[in-house]
Every structure is written in C-alpha cells, then in structure tokens.
N, C-alpha and C. Protein backbone atom coordinates (compact mmCIF):
# COMPACT_ATOMS: atom_id res chain seq x y z
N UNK A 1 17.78 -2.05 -4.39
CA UNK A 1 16.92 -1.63 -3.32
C UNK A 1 15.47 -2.00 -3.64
N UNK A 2 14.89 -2.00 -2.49
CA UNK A 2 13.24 -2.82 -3.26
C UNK A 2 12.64 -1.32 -2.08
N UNK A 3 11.61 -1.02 -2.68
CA UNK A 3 10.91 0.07 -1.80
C UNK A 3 10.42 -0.91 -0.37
N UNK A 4 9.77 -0.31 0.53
CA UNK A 4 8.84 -0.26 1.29
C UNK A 4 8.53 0.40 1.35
N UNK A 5 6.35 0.67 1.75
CA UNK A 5 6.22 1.52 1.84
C UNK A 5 5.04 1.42 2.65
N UNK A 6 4.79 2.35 3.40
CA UNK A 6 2.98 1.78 4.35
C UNK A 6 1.88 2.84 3.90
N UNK A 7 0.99 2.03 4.11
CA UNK A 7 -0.42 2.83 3.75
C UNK A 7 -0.98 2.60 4.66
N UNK A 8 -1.66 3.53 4.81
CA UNK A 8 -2.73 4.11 5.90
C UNK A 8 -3.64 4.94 5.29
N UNK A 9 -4.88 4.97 5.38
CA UNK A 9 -5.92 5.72 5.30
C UNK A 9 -5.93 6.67 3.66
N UNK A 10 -7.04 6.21 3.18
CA UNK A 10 -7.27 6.72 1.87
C UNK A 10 -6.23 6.16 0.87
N UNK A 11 -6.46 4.82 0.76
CA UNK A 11 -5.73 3.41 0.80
C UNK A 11 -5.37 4.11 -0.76
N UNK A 12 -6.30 4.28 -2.05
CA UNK A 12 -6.19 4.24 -3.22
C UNK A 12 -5.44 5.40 -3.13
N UNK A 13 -5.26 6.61 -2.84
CA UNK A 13 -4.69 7.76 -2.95
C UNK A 13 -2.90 7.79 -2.80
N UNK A 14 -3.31 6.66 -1.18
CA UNK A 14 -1.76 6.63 -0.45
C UNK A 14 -0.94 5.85 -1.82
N UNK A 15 -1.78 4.59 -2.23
CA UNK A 15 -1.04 3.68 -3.23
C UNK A 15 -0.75 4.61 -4.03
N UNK A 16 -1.17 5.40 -4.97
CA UNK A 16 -0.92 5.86 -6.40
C UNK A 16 0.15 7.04 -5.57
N UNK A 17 -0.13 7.75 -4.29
CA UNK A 17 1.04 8.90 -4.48
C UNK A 17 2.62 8.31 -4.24
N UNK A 18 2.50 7.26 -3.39
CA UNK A 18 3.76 6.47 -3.50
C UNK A 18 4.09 5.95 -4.96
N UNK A 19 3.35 5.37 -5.76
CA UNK A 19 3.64 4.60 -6.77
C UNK A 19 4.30 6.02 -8.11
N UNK A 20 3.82 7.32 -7.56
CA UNK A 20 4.30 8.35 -8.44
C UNK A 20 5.59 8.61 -8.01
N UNK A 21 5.60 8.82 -6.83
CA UNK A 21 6.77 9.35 -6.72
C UNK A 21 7.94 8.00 -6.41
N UNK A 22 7.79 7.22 -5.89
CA UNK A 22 8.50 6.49 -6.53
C UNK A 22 9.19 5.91 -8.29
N UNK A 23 8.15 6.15 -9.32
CA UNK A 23 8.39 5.62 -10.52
C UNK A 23 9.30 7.27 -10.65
N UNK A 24 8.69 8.72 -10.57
CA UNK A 24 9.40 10.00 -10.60
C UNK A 24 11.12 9.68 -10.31
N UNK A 25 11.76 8.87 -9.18
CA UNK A 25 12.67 8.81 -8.83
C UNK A 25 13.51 7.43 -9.57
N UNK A 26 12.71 6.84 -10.29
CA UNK A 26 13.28 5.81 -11.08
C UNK A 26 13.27 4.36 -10.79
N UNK A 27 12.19 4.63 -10.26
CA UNK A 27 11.76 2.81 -9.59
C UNK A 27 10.39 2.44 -9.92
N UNK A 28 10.28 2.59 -11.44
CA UNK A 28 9.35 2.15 -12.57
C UNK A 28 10.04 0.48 -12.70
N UNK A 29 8.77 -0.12 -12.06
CA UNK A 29 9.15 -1.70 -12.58
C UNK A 29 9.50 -2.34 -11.59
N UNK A 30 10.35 -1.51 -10.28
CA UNK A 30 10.65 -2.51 -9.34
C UNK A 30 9.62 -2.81 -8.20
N UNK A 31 9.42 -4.53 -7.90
CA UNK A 31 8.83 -4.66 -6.63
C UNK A 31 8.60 -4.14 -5.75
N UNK A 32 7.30 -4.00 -4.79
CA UNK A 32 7.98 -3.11 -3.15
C UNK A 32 7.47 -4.40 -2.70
N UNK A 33 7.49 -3.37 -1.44
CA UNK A 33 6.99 -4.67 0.06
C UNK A 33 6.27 -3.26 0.95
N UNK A 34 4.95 -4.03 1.02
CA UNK A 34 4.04 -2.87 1.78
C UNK A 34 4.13 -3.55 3.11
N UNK A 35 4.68 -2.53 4.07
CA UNK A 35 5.37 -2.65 5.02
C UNK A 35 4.42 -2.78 6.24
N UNK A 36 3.56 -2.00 6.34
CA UNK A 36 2.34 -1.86 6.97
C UNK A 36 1.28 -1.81 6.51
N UNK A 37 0.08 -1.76 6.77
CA UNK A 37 -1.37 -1.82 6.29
C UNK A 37 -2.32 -2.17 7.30
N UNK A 38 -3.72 -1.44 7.34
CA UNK A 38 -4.42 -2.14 8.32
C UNK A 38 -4.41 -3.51 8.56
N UNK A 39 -4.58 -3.91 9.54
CA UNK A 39 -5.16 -5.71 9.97
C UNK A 39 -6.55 -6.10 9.53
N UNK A 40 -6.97 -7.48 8.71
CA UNK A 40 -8.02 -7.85 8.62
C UNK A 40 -8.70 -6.87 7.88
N UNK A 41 -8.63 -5.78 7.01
CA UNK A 41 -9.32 -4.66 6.44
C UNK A 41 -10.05 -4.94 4.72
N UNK A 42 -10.56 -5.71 4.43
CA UNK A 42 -11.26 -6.06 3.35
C UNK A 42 -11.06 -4.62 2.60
N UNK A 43 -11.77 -3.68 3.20
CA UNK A 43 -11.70 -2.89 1.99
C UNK A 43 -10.47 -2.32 1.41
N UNK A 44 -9.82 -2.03 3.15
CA UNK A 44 -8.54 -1.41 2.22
C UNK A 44 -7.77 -2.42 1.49
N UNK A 45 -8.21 -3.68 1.68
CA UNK A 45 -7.62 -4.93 0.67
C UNK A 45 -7.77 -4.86 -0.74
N UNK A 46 -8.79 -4.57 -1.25
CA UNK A 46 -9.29 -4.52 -1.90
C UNK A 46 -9.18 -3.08 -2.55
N UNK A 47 -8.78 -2.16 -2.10
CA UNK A 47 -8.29 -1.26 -2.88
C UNK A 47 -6.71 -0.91 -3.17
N UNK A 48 -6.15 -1.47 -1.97
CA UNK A 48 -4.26 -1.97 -2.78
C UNK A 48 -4.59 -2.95 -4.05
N UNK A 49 -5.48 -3.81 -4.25
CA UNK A 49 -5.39 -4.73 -5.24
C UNK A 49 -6.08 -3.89 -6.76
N UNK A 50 -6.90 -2.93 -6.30
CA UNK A 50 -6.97 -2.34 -7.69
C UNK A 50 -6.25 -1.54 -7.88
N UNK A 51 -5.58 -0.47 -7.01
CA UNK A 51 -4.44 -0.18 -7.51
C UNK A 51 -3.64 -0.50 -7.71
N UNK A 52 -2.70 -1.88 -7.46
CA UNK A 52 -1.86 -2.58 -7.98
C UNK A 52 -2.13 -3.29 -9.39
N UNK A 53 -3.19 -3.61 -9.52
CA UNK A 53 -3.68 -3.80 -10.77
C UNK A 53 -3.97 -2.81 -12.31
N UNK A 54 -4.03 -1.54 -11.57
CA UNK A 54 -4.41 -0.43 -12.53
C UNK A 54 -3.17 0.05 -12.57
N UNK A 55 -2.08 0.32 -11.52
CA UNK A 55 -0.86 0.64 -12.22
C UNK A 55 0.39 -0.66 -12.81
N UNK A 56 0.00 -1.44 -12.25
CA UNK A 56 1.07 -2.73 -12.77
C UNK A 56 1.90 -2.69 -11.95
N UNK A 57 2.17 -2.15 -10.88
CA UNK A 57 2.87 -2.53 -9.60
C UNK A 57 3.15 -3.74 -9.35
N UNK A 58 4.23 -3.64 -8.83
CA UNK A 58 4.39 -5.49 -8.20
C UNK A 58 4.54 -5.32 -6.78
N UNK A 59 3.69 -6.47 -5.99
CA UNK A 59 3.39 -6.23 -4.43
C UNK A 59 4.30 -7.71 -3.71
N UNK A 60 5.89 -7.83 -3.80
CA UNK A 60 6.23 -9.07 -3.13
C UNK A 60 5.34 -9.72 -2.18
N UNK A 61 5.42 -8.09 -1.06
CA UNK A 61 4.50 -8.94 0.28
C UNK A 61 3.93 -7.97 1.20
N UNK A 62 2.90 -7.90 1.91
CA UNK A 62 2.22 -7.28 2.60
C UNK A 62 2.06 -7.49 4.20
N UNK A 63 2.78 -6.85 5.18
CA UNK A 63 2.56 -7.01 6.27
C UNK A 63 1.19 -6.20 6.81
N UNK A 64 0.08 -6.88 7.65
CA UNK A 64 -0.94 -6.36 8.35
C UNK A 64 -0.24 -5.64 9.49
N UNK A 65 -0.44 -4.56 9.99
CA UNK A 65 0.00 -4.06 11.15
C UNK A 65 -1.29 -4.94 11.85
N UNK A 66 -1.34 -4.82 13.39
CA UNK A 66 -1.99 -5.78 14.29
C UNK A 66 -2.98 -4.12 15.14
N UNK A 67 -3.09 -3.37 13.94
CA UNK A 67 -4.25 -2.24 14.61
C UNK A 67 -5.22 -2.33 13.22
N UNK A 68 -6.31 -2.33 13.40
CA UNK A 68 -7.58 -2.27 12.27
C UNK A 68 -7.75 -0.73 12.44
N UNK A 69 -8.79 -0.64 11.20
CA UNK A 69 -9.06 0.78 10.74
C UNK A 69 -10.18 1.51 12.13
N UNK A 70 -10.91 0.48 12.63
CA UNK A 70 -11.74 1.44 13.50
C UNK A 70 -10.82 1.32 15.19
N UNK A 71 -10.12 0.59 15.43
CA UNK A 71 -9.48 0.74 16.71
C UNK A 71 -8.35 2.24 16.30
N UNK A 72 -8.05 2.38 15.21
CA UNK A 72 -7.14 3.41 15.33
C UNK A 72 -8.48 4.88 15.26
N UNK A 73 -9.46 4.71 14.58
CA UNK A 73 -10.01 5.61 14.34
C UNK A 73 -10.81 6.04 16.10
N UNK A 74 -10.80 4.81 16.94
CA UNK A 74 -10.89 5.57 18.61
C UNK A 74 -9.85 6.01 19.31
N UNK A 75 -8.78 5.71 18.86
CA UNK A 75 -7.93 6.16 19.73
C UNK A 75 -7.82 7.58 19.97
C-alpha cells in the first residue's frame, strides 16, 4: 500500500501529523503520494519540501488541487 495523503492549511503541521501517525501505524520508510495540495502555492511548496526533508519522507508525487490558498480562503 503506498499512503495518500492531502494537505491543506498549516502545511508544516498537516505534513508532520500525517508523517506521525502514519510511521505510529508502521509505514516508516514507505513512499506516499500527496494527493492534494494547494495550486501554484510557493509557500506551501516550500514547506512540504522542508518537511520532507527534515523527516526523510519520500514524496513519489504531488497533485495541485486547481483551488489556491486565497480563492478558498473567500469562499
């Protein structure tokens, strides 16, 4: 099984509480696939990549959902 998993909002937090409870359940080491994620979002780019970096995660592949951080934040 390979995880998926989506992040949304409070990008570094969402990464590490998935990445706990996932490794908790015994999926220390395996790949995911981040399923969703903002569109076009530099920062939250940039903070999956340091948390993937600070825990040693492996990121196969990253789908953008096609909503950015401030169109969801008017809705």
């Amino acid at each position: 099984m390979i995880p998926r998993v989506h992040i949304y909002d409070e990008t570094g937090n969402s990464f590490a509480t998935a990445f706990n409870a996932l490794t908790s359940q015994g999926y220390q080491g395996v790949p995911w696939i981040i399923g969703e994620a903002f569109y076009n979002d530099a920062a939250e780019a940039a903070a999956q990549l340091q948390e993937a970096n600070s825990t040693g995660q492996k990121v196969l592949y990253l789908t953008q959902w096609p909503l950015t951080n401030i169109q969801r934040t008017l809705q």
